[in-house]
ModelCIF file with pLDDT and N, C-alpha, C, O atoms, coordinates in Angstrom:
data_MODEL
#
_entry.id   MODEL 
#
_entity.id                         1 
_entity.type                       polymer 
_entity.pdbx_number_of_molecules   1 
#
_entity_poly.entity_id                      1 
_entity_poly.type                           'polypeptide(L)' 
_entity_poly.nstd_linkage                   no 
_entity_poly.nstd_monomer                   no 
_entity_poly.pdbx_seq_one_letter_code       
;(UNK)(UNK)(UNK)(UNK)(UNK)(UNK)(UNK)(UNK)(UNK)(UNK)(UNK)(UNK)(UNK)(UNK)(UNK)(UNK)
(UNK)(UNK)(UNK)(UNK)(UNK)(UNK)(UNK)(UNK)(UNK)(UNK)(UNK)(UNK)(UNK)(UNK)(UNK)(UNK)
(UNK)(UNK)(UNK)(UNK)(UNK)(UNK)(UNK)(UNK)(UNK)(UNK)(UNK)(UNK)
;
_entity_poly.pdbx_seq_one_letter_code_can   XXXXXXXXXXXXXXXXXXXXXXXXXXXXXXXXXXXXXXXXXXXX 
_entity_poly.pdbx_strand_id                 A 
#
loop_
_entity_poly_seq.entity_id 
_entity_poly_seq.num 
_entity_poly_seq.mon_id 
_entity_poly_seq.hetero 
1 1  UNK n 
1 2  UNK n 
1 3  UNK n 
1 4  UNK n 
1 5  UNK n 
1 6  UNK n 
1 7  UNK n 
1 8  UNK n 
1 9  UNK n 
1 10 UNK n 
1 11 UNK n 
1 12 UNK n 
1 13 UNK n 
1 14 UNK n 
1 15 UNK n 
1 16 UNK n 
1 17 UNK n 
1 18 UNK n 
1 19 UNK n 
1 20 UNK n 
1 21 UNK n 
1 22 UNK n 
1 23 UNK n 
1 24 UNK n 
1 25 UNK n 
1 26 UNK n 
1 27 UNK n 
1 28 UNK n 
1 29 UNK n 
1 30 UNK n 
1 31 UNK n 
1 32 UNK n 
1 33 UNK n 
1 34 UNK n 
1 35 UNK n 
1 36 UNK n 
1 37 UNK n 
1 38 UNK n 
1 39 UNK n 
1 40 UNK n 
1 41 UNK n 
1 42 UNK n 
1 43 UNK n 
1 44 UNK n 
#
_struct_asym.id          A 
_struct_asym.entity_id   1 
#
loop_
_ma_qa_metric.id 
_ma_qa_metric.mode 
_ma_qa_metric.name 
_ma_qa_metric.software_group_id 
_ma_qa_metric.type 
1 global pLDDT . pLDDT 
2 local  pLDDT . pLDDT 
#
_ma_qa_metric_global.metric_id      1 
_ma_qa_metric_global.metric_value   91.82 
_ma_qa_metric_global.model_id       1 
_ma_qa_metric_global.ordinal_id     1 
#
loop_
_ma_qa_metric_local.label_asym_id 
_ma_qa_metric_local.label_comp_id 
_ma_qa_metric_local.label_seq_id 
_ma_qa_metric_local.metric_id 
_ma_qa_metric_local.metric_value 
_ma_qa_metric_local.model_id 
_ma_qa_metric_local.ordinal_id 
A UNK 1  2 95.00 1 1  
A UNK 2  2 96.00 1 2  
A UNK 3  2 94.00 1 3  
A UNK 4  2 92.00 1 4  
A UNK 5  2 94.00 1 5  
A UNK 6  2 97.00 1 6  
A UNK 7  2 97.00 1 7  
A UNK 8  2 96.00 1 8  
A UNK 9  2 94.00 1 9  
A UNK 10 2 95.00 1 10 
A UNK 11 2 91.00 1 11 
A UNK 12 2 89.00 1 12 
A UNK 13 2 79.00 1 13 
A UNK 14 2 70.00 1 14 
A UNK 15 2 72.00 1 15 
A UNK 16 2 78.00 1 16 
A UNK 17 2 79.00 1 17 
A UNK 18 2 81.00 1 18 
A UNK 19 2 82.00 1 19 
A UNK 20 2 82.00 1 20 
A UNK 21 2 87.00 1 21 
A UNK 22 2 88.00 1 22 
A UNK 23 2 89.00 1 23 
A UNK 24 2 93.00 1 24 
A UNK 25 2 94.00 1 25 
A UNK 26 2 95.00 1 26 
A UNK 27 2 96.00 1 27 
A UNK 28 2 97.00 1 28 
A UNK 29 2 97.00 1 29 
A UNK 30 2 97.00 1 30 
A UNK 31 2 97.00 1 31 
A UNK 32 2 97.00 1 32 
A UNK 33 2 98.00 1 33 
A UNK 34 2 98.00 1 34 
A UNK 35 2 97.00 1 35 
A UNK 36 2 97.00 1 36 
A UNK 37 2 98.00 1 37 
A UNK 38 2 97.00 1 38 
A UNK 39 2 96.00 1 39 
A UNK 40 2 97.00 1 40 
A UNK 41 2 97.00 1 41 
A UNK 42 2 95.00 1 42 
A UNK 43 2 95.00 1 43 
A UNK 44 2 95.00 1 44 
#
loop_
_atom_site.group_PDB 
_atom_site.id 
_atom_site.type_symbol 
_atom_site.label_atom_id 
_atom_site.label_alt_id 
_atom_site.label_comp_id 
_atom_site.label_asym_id 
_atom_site.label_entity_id 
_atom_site.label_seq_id 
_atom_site.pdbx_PDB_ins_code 
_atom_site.Cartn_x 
_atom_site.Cartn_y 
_atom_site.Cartn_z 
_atom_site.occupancy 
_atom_site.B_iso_or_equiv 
_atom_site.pdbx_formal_charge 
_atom_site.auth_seq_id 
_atom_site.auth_comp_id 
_atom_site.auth_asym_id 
_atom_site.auth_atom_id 
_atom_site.pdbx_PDB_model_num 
ATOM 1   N N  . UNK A 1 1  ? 206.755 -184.444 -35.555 1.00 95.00 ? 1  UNK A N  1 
ATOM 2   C CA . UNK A 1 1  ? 205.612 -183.556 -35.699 1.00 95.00 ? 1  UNK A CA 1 
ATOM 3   C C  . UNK A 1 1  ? 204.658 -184.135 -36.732 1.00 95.00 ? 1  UNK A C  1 
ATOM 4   O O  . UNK A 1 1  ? 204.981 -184.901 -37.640 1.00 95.00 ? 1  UNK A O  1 
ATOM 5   N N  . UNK A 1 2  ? 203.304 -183.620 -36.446 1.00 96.00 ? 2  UNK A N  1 
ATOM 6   C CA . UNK A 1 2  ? 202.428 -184.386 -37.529 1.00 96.00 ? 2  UNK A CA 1 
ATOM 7   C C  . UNK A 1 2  ? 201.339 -183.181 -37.626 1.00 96.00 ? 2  UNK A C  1 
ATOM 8   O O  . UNK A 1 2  ? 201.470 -182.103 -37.046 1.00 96.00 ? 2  UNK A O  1 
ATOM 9   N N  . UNK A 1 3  ? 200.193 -183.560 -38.495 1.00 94.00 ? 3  UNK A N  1 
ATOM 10  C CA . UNK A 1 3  ? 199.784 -182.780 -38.984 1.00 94.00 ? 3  UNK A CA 1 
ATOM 11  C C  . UNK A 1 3  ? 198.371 -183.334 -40.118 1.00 94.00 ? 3  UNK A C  1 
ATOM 12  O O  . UNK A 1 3  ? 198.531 -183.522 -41.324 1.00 94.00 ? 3  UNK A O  1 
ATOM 13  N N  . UNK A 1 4  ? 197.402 -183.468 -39.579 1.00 92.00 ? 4  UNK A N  1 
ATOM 14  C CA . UNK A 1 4  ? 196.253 -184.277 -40.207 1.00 92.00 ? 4  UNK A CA 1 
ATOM 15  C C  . UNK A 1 4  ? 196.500 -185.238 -40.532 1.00 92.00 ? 4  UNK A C  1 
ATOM 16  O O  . UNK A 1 4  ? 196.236 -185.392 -41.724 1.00 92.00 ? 4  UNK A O  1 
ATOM 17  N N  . UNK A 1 5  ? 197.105 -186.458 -39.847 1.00 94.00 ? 5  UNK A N  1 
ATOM 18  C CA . UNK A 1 5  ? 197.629 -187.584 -39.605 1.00 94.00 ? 5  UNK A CA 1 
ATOM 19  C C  . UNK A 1 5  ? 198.592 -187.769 -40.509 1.00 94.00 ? 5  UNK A C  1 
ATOM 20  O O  . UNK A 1 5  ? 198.475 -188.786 -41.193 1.00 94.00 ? 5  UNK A O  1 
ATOM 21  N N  . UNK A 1 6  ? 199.603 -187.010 -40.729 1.00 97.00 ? 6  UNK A N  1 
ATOM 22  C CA . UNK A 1 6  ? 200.790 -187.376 -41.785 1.00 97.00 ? 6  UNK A CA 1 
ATOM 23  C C  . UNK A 1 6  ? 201.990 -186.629 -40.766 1.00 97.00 ? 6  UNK A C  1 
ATOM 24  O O  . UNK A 1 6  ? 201.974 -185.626 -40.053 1.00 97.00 ? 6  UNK A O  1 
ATOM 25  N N  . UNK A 1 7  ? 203.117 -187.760 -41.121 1.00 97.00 ? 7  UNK A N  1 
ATOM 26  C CA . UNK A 1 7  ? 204.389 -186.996 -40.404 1.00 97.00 ? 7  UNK A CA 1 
ATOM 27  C C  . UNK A 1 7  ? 204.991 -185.971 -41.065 1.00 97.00 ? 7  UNK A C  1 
ATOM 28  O O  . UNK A 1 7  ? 205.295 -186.163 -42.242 1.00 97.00 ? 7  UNK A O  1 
ATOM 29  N N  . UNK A 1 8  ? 205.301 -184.596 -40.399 1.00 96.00 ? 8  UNK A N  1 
ATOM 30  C CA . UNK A 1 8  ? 205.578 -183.739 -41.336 1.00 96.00 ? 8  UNK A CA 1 
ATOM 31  C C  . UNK A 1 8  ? 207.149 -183.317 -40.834 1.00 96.00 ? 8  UNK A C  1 
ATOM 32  O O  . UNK A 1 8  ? 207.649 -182.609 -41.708 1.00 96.00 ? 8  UNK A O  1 
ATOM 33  N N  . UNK A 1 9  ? 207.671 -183.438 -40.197 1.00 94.00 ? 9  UNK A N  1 
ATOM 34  C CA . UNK A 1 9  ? 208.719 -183.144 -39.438 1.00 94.00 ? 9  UNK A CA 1 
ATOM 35  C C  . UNK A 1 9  ? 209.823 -183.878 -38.386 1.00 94.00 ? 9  UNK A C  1 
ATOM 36  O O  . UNK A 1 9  ? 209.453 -184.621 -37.477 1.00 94.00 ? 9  UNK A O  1 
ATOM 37  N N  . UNK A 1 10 ? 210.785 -183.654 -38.570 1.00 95.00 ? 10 UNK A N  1 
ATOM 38  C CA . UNK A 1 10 ? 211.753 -184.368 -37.776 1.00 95.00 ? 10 UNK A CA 1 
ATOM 39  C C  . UNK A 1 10 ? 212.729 -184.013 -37.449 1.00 95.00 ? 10 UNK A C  1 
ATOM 40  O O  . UNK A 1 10 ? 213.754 -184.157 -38.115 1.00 95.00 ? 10 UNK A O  1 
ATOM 41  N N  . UNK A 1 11 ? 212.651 -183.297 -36.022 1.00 91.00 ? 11 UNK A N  1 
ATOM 42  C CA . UNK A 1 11 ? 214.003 -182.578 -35.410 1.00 91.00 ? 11 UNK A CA 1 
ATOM 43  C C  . UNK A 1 11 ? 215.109 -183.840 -34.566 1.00 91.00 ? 11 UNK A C  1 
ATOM 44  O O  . UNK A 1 11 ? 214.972 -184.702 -33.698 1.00 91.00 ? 11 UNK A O  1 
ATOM 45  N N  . UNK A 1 12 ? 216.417 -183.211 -35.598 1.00 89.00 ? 12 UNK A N  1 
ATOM 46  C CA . UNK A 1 12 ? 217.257 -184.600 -34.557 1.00 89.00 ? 12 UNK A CA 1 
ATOM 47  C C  . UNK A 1 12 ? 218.480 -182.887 -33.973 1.00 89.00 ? 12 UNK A C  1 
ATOM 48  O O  . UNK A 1 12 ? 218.277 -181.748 -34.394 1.00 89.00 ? 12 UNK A O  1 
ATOM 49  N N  . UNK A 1 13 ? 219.200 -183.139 -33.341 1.00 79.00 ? 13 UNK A N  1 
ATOM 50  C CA . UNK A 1 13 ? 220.536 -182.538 -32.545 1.00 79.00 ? 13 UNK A CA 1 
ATOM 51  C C  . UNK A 1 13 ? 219.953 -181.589 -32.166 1.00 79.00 ? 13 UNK A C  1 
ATOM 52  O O  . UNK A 1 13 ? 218.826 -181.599 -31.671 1.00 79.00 ? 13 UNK A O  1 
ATOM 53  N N  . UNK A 1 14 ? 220.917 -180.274 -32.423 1.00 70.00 ? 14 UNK A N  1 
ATOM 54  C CA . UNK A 1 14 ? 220.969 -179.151 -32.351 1.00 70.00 ? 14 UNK A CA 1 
ATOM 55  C C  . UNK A 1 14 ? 219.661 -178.551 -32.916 1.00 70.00 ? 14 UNK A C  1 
ATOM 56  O O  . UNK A 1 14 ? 219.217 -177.436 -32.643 1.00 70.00 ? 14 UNK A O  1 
ATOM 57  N N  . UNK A 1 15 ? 219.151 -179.407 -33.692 1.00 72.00 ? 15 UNK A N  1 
ATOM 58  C CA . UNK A 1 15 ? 217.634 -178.848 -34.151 1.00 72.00 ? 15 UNK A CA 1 
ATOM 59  C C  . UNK A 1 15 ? 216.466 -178.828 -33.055 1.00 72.00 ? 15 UNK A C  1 
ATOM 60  O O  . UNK A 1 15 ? 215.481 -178.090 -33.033 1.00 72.00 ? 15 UNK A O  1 
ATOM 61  N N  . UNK A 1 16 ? 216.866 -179.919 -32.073 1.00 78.00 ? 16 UNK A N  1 
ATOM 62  C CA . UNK A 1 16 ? 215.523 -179.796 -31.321 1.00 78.00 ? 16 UNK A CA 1 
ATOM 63  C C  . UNK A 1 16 ? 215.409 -178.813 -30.734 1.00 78.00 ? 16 UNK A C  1 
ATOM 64  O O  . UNK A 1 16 ? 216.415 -178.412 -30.148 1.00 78.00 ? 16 UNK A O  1 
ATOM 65  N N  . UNK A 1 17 ? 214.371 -178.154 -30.656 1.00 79.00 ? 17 UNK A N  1 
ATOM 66  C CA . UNK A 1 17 ? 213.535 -177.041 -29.453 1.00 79.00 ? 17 UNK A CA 1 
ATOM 67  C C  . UNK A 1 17 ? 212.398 -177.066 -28.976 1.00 79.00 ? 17 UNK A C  1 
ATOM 68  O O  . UNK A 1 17 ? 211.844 -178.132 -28.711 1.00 79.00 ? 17 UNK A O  1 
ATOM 69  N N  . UNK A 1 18 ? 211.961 -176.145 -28.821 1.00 81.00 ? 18 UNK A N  1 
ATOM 70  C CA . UNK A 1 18 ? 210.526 -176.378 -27.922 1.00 81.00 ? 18 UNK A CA 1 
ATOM 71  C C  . UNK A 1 18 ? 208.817 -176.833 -28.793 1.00 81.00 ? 18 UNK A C  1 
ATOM 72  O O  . UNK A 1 18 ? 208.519 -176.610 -29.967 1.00 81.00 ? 18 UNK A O  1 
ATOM 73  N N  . UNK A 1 19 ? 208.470 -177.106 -28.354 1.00 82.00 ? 19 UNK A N  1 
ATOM 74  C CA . UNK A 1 19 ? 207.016 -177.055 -29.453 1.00 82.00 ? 19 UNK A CA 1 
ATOM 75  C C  . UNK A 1 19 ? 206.597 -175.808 -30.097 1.00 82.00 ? 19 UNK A C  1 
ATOM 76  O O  . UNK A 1 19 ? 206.099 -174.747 -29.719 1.00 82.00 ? 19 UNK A O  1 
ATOM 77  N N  . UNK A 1 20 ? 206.978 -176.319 -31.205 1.00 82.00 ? 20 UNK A N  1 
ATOM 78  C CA . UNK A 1 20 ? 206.546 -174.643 -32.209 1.00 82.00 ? 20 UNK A CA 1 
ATOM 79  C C  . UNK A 1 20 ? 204.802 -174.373 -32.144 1.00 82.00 ? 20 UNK A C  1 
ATOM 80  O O  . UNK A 1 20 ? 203.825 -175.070 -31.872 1.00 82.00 ? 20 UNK A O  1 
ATOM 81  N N  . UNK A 1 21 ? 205.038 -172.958 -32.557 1.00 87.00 ? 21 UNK A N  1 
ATOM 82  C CA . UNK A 1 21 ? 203.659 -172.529 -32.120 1.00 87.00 ? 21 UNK A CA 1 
ATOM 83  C C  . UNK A 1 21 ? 202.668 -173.409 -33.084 1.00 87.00 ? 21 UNK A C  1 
ATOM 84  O O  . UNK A 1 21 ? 203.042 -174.232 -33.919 1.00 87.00 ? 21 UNK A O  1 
ATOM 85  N N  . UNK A 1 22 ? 201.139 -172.996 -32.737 1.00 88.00 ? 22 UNK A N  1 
ATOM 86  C CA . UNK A 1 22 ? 200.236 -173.830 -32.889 1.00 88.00 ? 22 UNK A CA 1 
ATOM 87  C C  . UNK A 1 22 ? 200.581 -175.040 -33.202 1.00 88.00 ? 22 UNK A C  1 
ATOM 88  O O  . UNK A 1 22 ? 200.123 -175.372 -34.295 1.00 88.00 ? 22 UNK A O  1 
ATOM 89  N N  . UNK A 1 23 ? 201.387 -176.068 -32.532 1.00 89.00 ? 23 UNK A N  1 
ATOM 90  C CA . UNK A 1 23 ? 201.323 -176.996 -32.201 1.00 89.00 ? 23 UNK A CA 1 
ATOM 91  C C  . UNK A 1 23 ? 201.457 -177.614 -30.623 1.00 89.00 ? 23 UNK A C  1 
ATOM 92  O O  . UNK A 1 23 ? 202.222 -177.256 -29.727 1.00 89.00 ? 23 UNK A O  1 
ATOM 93  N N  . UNK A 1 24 ? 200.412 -178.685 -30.624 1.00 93.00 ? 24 UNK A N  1 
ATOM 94  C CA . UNK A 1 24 ? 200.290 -178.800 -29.208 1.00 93.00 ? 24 UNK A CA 1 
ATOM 95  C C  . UNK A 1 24 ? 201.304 -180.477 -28.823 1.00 93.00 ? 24 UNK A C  1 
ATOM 96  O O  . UNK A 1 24 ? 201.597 -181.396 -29.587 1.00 93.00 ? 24 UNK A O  1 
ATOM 97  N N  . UNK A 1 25 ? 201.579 -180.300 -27.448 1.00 94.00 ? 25 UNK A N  1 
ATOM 98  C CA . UNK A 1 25 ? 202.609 -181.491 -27.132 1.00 94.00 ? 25 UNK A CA 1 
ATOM 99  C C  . UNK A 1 25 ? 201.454 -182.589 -26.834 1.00 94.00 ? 25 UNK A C  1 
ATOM 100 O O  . UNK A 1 25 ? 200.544 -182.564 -26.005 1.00 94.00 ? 25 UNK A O  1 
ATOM 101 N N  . UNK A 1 26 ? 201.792 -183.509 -27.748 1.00 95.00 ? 26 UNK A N  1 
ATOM 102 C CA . UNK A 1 26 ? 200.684 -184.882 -27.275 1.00 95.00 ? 26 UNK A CA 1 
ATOM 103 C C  . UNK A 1 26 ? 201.645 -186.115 -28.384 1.00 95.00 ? 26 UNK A C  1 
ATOM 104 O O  . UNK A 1 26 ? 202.137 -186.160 -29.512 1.00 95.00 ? 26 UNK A O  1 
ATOM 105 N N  . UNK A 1 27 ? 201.521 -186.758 -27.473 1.00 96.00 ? 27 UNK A N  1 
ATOM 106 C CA . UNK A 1 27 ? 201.659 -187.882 -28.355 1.00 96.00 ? 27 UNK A CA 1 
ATOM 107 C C  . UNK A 1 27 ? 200.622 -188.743 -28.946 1.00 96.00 ? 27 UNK A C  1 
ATOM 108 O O  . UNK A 1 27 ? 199.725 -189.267 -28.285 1.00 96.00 ? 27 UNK A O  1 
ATOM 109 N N  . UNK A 1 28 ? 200.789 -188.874 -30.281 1.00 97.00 ? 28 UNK A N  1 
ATOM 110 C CA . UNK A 1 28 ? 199.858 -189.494 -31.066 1.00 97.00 ? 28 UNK A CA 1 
ATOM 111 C C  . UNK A 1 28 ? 200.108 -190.996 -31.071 1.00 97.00 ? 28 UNK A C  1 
ATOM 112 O O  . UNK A 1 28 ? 201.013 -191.480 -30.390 1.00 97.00 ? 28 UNK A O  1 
ATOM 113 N N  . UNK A 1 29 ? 199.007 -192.012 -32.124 1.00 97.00 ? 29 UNK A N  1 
ATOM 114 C CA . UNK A 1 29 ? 199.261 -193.648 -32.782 1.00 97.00 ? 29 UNK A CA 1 
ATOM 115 C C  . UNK A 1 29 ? 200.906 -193.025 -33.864 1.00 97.00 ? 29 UNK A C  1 
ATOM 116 O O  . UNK A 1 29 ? 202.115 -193.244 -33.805 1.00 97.00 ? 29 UNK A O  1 
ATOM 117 N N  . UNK A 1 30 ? 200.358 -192.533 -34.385 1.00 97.00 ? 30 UNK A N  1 
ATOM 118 C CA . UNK A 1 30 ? 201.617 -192.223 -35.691 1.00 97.00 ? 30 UNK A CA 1 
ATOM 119 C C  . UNK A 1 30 ? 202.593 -191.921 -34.878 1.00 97.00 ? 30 UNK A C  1 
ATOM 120 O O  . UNK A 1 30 ? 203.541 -192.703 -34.949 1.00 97.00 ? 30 UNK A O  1 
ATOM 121 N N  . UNK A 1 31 ? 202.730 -190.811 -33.908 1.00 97.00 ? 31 UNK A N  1 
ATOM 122 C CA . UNK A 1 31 ? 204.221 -190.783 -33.663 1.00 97.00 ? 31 UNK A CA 1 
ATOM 123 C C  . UNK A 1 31 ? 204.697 -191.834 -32.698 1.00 97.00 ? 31 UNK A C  1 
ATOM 124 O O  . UNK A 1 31 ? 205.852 -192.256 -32.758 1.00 97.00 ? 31 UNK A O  1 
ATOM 125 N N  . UNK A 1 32 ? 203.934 -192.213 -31.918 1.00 97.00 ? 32 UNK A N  1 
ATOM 126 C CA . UNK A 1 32 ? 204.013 -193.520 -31.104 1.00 97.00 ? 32 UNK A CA 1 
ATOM 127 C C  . UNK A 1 32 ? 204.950 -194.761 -32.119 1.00 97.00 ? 32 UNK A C  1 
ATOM 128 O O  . UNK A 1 32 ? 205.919 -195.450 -31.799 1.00 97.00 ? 32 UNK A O  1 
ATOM 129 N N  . UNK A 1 33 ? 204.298 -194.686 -33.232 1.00 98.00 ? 33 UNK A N  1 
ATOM 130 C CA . UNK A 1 33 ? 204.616 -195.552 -34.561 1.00 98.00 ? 33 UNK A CA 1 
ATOM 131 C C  . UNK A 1 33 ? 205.838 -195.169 -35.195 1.00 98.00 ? 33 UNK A C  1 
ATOM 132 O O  . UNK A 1 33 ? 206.691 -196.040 -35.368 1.00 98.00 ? 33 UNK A O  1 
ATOM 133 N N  . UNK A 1 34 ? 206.042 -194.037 -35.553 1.00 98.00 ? 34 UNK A N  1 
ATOM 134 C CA . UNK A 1 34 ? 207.212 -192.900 -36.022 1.00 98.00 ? 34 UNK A CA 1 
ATOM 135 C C  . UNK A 1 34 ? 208.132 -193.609 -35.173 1.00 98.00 ? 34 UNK A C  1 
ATOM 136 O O  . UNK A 1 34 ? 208.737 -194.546 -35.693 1.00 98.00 ? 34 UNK A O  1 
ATOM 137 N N  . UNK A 1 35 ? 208.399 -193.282 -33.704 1.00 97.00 ? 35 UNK A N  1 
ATOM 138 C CA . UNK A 1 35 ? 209.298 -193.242 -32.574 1.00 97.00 ? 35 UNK A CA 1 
ATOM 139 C C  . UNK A 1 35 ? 209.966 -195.214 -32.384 1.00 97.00 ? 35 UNK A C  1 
ATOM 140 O O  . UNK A 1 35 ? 211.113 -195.600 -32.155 1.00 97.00 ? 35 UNK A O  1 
ATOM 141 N N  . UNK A 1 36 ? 208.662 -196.051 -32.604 1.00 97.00 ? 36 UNK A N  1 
ATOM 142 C CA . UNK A 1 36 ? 208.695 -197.398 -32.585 1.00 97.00 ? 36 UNK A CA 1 
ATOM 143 C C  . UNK A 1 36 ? 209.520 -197.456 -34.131 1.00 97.00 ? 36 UNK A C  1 
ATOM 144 O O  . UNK A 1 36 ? 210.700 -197.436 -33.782 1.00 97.00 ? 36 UNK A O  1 
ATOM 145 N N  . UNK A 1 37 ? 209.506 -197.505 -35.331 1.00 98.00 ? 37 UNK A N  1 
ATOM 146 C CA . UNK A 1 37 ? 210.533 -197.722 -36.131 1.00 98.00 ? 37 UNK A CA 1 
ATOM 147 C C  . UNK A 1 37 ? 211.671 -196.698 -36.277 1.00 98.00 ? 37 UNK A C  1 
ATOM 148 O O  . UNK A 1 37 ? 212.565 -196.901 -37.099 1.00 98.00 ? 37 UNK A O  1 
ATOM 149 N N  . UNK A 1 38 ? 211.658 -195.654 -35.534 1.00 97.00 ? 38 UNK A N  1 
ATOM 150 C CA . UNK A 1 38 ? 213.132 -195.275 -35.704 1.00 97.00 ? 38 UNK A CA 1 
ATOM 151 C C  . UNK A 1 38 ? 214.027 -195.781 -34.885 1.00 97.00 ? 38 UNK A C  1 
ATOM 152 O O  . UNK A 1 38 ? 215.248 -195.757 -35.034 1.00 97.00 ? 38 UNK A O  1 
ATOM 153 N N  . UNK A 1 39 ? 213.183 -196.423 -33.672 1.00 96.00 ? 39 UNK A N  1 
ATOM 154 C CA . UNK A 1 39 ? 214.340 -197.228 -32.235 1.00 96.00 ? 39 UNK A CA 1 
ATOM 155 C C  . UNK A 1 39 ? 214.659 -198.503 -33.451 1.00 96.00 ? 39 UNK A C  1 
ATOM 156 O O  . UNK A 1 39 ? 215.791 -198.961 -33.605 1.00 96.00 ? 39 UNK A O  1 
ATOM 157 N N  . UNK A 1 40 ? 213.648 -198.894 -34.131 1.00 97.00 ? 40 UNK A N  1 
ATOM 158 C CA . UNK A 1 40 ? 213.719 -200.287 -34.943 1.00 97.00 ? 40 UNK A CA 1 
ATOM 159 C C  . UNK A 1 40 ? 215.248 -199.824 -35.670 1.00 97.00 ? 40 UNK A C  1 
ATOM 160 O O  . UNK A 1 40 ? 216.252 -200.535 -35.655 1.00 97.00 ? 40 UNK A O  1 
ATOM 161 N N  . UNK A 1 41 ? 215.180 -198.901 -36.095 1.00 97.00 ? 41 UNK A N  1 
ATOM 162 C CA . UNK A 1 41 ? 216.288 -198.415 -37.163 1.00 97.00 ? 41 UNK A CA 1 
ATOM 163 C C  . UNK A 1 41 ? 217.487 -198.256 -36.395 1.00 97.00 ? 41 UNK A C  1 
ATOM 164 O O  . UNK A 1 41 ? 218.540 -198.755 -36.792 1.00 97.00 ? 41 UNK A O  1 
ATOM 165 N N  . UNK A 1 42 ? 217.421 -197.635 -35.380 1.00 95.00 ? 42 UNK A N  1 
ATOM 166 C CA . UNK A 1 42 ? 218.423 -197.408 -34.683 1.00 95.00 ? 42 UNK A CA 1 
ATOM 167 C C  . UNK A 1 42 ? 219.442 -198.997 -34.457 1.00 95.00 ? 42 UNK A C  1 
ATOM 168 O O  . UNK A 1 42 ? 220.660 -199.177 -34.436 1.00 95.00 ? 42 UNK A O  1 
ATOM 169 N N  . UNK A 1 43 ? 218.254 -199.949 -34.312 1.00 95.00 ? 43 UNK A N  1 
ATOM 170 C CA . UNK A 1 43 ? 218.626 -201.308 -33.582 1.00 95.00 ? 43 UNK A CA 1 
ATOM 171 C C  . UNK A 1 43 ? 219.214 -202.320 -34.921 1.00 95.00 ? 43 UNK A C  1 
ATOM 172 O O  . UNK A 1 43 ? 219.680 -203.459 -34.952 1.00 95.00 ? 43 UNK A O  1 
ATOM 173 N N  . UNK A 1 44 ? 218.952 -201.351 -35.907 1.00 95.00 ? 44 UNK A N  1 
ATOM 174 C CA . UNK A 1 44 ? 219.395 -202.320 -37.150 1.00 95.00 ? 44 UNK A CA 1 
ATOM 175 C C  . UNK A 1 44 ? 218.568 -202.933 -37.515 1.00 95.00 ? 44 UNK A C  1 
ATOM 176 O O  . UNK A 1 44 ? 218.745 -203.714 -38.450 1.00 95.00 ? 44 UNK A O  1 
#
């Protein structure tokens, strides 16, 4: 989740759910970016 271009949030397991209110589903550069170094992390 983000929020005037800063990451503000990060649901992993049992945490994920649906898009909380006033927030809309889009993918952004940042989370595009977010998502690209956590696979990095994942990969070691």
């Amino acid at each position: 989740q983000e929020s005037g271009g800063e990451l503000t949030r990060i649901w992993v397991g049992n945490r994920v759910g649906a898009v909380p209110e006033g927030y809309e589903l889009k993918e952004t550069p940042l989370l595009k970016e977010t998502h690209r170094q956590l696979d990095a992390y994942f990969n070691r």
